[in-house]
Protein backbone atom coordinates (compact mmCIF):
# COMPACT_ATOMS: atom_id res chain seq x y z
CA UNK A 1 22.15 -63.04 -5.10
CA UNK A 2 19.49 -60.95 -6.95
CA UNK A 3 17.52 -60.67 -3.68
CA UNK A 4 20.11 -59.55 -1.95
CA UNK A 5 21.01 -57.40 -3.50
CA UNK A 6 17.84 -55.46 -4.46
CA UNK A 7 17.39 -53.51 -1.56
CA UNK A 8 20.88 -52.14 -2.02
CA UNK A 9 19.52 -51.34 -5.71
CA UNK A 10 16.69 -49.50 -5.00
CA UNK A 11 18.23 -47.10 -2.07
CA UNK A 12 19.18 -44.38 -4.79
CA UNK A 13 15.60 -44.19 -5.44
CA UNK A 14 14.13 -44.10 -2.43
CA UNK A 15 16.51 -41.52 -1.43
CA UNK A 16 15.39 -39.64 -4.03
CA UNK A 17 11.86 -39.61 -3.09
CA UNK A 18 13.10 -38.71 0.24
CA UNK A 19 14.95 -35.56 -1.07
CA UNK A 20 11.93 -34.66 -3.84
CA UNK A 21 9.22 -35.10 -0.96
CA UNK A 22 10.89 -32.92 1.43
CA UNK A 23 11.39 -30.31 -1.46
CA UNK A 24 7.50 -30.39 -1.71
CA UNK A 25 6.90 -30.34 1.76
CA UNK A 26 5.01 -26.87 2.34
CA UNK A 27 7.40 -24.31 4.28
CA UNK A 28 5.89 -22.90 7.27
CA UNK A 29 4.94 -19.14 6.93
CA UNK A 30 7.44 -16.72 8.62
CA UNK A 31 6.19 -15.07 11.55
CA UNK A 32 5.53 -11.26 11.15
CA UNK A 33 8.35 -9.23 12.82
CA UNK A 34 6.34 -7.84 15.92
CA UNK A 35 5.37 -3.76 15.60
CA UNK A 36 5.91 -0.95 17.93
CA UNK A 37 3.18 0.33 20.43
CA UNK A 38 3.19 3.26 17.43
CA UNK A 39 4.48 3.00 13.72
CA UNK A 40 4.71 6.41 12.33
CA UNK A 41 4.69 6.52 8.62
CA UNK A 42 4.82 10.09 5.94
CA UNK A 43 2.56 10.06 3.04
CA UNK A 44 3.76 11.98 0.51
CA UNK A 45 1.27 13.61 -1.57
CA UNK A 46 1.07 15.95 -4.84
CA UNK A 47 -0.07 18.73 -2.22
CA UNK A 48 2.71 18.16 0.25
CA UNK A 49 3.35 15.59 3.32
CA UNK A 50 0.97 13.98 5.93
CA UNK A 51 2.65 12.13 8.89
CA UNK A 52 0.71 9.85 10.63
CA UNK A 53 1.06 7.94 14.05
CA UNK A 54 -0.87 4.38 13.88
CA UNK A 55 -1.50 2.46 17.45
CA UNK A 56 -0.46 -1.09 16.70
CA UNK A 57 -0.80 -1.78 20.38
CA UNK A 58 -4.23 -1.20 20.67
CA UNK A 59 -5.18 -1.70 16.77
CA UNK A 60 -3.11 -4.25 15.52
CA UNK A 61 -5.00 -5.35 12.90
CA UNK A 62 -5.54 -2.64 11.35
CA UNK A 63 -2.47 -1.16 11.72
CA UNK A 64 -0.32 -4.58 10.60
CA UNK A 65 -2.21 -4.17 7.17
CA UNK A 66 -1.40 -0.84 6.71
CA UNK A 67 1.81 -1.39 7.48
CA UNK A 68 1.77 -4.36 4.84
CA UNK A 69 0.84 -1.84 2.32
CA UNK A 70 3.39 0.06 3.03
CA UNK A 71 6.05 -1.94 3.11
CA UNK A 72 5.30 -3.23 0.04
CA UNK A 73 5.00 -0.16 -1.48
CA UNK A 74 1.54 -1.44 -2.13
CA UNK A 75 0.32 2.99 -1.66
CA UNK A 76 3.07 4.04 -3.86
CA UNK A 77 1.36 5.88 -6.96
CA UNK A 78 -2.66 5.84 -5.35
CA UNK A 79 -4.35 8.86 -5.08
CA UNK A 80 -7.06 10.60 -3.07
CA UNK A 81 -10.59 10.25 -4.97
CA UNK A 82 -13.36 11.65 -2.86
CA UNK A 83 -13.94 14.15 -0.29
CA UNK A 84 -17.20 13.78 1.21
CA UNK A 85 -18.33 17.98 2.71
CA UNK A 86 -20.57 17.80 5.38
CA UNK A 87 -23.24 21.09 4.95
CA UNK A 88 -23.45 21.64 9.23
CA UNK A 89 -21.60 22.22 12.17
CA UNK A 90 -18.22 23.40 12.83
CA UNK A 91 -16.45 23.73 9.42
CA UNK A 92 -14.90 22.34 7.97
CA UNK A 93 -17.00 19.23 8.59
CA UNK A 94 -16.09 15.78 6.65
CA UNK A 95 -13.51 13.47 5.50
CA UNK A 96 -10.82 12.53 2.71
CA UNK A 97 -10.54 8.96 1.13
CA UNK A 98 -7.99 7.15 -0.79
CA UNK A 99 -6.98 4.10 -1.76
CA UNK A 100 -6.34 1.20 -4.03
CA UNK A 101 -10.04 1.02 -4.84
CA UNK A 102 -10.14 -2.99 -5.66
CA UNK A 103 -7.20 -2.41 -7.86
CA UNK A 104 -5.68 -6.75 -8.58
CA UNK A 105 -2.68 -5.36 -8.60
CA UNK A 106 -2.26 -3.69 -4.85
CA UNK A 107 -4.92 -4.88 -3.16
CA UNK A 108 -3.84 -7.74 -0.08
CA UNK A 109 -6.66 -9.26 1.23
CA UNK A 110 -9.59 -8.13 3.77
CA UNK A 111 -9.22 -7.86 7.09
CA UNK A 112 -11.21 -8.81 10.34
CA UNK A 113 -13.00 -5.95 11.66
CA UNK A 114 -11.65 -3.87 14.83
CA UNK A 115 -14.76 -1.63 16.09
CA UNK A 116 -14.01 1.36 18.16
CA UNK A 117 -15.37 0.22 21.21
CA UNK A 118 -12.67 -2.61 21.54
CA UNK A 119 -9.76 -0.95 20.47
CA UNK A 120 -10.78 2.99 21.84
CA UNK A 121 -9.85 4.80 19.26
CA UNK A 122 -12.18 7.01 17.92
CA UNK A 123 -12.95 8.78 15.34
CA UNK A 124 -11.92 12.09 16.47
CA UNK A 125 -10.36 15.02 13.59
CA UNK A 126 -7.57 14.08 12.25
CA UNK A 127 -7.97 10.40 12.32
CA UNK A 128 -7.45 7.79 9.67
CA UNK A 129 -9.79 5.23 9.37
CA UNK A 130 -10.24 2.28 6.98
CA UNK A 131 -12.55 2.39 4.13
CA UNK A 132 -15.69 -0.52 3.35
CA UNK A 133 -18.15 -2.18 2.87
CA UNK A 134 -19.70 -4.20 5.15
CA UNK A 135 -17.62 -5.61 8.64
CA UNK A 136 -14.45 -7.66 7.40
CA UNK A 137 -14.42 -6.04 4.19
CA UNK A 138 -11.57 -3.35 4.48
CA UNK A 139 -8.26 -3.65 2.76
CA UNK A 140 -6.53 -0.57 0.96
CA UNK A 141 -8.70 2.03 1.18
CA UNK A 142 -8.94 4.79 3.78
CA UNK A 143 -9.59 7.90 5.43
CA UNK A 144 -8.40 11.12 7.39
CA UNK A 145 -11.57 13.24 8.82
CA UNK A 146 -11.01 16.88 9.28
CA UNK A 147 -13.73 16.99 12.12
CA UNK A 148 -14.84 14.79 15.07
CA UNK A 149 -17.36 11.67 13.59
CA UNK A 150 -18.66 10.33 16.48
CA UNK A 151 -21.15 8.41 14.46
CA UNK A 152 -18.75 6.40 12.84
CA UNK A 153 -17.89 4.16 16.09
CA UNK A 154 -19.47 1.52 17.07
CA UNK A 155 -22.64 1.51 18.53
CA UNK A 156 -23.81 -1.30 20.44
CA UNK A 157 -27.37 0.41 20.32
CA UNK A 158 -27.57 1.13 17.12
CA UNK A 159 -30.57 -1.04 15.19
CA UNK A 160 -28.55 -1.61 11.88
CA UNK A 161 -25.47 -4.44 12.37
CA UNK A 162 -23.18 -1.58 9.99
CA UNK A 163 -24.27 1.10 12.93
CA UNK A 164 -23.47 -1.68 15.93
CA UNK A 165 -19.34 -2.24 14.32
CA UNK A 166 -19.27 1.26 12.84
CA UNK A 167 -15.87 1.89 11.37
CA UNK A 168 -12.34 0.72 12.10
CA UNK A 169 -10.18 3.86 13.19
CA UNK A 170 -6.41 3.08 13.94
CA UNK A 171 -4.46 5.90 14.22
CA UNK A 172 -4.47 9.89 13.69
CA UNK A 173 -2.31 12.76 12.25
CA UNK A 174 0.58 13.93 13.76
CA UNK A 175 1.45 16.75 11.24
CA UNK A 176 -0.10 17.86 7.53
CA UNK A 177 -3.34 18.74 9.01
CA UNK A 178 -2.85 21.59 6.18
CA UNK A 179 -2.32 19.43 3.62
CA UNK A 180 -5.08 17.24 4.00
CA UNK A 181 -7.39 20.70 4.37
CA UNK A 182 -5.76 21.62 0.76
CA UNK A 183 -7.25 17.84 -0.22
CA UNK A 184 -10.54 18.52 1.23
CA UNK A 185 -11.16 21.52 -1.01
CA UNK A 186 -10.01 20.73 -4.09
CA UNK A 187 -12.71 21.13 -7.02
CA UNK A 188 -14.97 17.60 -7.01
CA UNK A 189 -17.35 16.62 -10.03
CA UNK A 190 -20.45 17.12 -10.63
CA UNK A 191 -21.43 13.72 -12.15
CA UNK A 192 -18.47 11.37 -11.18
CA UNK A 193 -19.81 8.64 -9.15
CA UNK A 194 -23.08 6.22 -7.46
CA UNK A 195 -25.25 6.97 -4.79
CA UNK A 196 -24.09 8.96 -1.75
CA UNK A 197 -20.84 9.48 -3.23
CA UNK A 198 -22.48 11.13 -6.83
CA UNK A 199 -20.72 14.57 -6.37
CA UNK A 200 -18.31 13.83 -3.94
CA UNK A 201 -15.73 12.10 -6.33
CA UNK A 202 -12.51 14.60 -6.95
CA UNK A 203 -11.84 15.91 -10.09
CA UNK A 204 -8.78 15.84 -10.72
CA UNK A 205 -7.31 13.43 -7.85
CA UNK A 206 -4.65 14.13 -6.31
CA UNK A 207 -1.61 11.53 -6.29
CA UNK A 208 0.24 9.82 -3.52
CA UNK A 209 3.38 10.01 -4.76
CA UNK A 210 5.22 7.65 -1.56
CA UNK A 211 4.33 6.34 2.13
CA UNK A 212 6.89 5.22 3.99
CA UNK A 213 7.33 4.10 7.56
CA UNK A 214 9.58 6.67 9.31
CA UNK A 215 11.02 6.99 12.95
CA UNK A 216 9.09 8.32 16.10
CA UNK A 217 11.56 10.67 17.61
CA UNK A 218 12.27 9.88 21.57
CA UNK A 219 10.99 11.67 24.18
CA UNK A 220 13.06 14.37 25.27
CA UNK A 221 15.65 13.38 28.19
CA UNK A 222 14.39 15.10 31.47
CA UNK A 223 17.01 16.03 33.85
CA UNK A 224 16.73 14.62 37.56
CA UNK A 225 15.68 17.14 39.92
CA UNK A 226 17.91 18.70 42.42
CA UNK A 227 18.58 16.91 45.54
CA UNK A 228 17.42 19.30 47.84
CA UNK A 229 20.14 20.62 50.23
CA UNK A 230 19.39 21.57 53.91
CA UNK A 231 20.12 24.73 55.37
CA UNK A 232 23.16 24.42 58.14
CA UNK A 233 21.44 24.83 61.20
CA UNK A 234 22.36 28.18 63.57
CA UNK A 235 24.94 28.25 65.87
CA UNK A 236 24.03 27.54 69.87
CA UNK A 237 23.34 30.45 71.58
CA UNK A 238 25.72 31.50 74.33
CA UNK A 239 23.11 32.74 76.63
């Protein structure tokens, strides 16, 4: 009787393993919600707003971490820290960069590099651009150029591996070109920080208050055109 019984015994607990081992089972990532050809997103600074159009369709790694930021209000609160002036050609000449500069508690991590000359855009004015160190580094830091950079694309001349991937560009100003001017000539310190950036570190940064993903307006309906109506043609003649 015992041994018939047993198996009857024991299908509580094996049932519960069951139920406990599913529970562990690992859940399978969702899948991103796809993005739009163009997100558009307004950054909200101290100094006013910056709109921006980013080209997931021909960035999309780039732009999909952006947008992660974003979303998760991961650029709420981060400010721009460094303006770097260039001394020639058409002013003004240069760049502004912000970011979460490494900070644990916004930064997501890096991202596989997307070089110019893959995706096509460039790094003409008014482009934002991620911020880094070497290829595959980049994750919350970025920045808007107020002039045409050509030598930050890729070059697959170029006799340095940094010069051959250049930098990752994904999308460009739509409106606030006056605000980030305003950025770009704020006072910077003297002594603030290392290297090629001693000098160029703001001194008083200035605070990005919100960024939030906002709606691309549709393209204005156009009207058919006329269906061209032919003259009547003249009576017969009665000679």
């Amino acid at each position: 009787m015992t041994l018939r019984f047993a198996p009857l015994a024991a299908a509580p607990l094996l049932l519960a393993l069951a139920v406990s081992a599913s529970a562990a089972a690992p859940k399978a990532a969702p899948k991103p919600t796809p993005l739009p050809d163009t997100v558009r997103v307004a950054m909200v600074t101290e100094l006013g707003t910056i709109t921006l159009d980013l080209d997931a369709k021909a960035a999309p790694i780039t732009t999909r971490n952006f947008v992660r930021y974003v979303d998760q209000r991961r650029f709420d609160g981060i400010a721009f820290y460094r303006v770097m002036r260039l001394k020639w050609g058409e002013q003004p000449n240069g760049l502004v960069q912000a970011g979460t500069r490494g900070d644990p508690r916004r930064a997501l991590p890096p991202i596989a590099h997307e070089p110019t000359n893959v995706t096509g855009v460039l790094h003409k004015a008014g482009a934002i651009s991620m911020a880094r160190y070497t290829p595959g580094t980049a994750a919350g830091d970025f920045s808007i150029l107020l002039s045409d950079m050509p030598g930050l694309d890729a070059d697959p001349n170029a006799t340095t591996d940094d010069g051959k991937a250049g930098f990752a560009a994904f999308g460009h100003v739509v409106e606030g070109m006056d605000v980030v001017r305003k950025i770009y000539d704020v006072p910077l310190s003297a002594t603030l920080g290392e290297g090629v950036m001693r000098g160029q570190m703001i001194e008083k940064p200035v605070k990005v208050l919100t960024v939030r993903r906002v709606a691309v307006p549709a393209p204005p309906a156009v009207a058919p055109a006329p269906i061209p109506i032919p003259a009547p043609a003249p009576p017969p003649s009665a000679n």
